[in-house]
Protein backbone atom coordinates (compact mmCIF):
# COMPACT_ATOMS: atom_id res chain seq x y z
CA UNK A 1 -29.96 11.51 62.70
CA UNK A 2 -30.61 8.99 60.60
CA UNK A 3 -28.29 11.04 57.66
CA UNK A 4 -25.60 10.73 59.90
CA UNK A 5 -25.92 7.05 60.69
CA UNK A 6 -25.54 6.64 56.99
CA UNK A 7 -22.82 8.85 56.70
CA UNK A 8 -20.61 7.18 59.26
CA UNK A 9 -21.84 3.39 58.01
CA UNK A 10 -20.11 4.80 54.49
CA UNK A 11 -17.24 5.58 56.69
CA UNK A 12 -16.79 2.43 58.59
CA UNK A 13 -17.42 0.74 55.31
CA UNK A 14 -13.94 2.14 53.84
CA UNK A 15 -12.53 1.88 56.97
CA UNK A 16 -12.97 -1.65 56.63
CA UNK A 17 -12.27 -2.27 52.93
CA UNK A 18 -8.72 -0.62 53.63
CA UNK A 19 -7.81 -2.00 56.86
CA UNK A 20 -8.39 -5.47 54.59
CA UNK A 21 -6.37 -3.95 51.57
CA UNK A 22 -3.14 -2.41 53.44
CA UNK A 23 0.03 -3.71 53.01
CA UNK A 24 1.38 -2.23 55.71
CA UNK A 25 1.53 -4.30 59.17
CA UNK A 26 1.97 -1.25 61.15
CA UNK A 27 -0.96 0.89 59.68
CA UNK A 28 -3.54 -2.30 60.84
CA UNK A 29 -3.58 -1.31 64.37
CA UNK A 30 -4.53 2.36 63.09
CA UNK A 31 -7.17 0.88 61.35
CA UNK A 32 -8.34 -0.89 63.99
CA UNK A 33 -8.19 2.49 66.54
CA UNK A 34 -10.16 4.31 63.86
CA UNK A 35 -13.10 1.59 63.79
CA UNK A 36 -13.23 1.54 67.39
CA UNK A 37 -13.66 5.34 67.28
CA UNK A 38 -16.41 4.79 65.06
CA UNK A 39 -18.30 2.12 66.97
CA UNK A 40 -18.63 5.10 70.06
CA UNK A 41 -19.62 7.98 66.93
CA UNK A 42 -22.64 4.59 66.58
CA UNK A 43 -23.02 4.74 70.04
CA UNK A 44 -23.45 8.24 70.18
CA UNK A 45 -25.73 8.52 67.41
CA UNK A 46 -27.89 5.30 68.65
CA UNK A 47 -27.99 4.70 72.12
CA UNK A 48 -27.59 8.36 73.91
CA UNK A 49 -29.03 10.10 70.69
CA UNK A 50 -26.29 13.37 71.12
CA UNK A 51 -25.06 14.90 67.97
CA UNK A 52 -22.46 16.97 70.95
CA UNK A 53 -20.87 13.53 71.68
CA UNK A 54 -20.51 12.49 68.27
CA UNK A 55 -18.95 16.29 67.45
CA UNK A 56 -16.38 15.30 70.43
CA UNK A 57 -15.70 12.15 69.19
CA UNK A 58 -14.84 13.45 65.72
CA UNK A 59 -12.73 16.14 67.05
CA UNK A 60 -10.77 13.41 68.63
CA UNK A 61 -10.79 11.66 65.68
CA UNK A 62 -9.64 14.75 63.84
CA UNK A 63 -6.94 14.87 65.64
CA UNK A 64 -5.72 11.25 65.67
CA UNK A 65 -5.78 11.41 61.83
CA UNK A 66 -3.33 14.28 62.26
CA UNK A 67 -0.83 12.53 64.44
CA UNK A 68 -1.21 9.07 62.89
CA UNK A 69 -1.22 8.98 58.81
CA UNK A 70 -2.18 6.32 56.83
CA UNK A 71 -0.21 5.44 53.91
CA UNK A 72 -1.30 4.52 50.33
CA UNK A 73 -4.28 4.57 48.52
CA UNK A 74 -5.99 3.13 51.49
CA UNK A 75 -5.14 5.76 53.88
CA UNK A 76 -5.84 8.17 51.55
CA UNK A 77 -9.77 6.75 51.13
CA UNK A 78 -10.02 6.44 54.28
CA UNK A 79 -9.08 9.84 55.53
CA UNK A 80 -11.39 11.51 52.29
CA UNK A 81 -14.10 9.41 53.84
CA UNK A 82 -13.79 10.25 57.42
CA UNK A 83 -13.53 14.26 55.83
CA UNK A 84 -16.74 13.83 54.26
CA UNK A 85 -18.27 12.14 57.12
CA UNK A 86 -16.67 15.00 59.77
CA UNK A 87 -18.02 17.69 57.78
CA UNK A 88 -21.81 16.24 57.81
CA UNK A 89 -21.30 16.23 61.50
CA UNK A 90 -19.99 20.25 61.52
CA UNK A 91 -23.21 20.75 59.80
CA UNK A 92 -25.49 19.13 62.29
CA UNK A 93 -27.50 20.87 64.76
């Protein structure tokens, strides 16, 4: 559990560093949807302890990442991060 807390605070940690980096107006709400997202993976992790949630959230997330790209050097961080993160998490039992 507590690997996967530290996977997703390296997560939110880009997520952070390239919503404050992009250029791009309309990629800021994105940013802002993903780090949401990743306050209930926290919540999942923390409060109700359930590696299933957080494998539900990231599926979701998976598939907002596929509808919604992120442009530029930021999006592409982002969504390495959120791959490395989401395949720690596919691991987990």
């Amino acid at each position: 559990m507590e690997q996967l807390k530290s996977a997703l605070a390296d997560y939110i940690a880009v997520l952070e560093t390239s919503a404050e980096k992009t250029h791009r107006a309309e990629d800021r709400g994105k940013y802002q949807q993903h780090l949401a997202s990743a306050a209930l993976m926290y919540a999942a992790l923390e409060k109700y302890h359930s590696t299933e949630k957080l494998k539900e959230l990231v599926a979701s997330e998976r598939r907002s990442y596929g509808w919604g790209y992120l442009e530029g050097p930021e999006g592409k961080a982002t969504e390495a991060a959120f791959n490395v993160f989401s395949k720690l998490v596919g691991s987990a039992t």
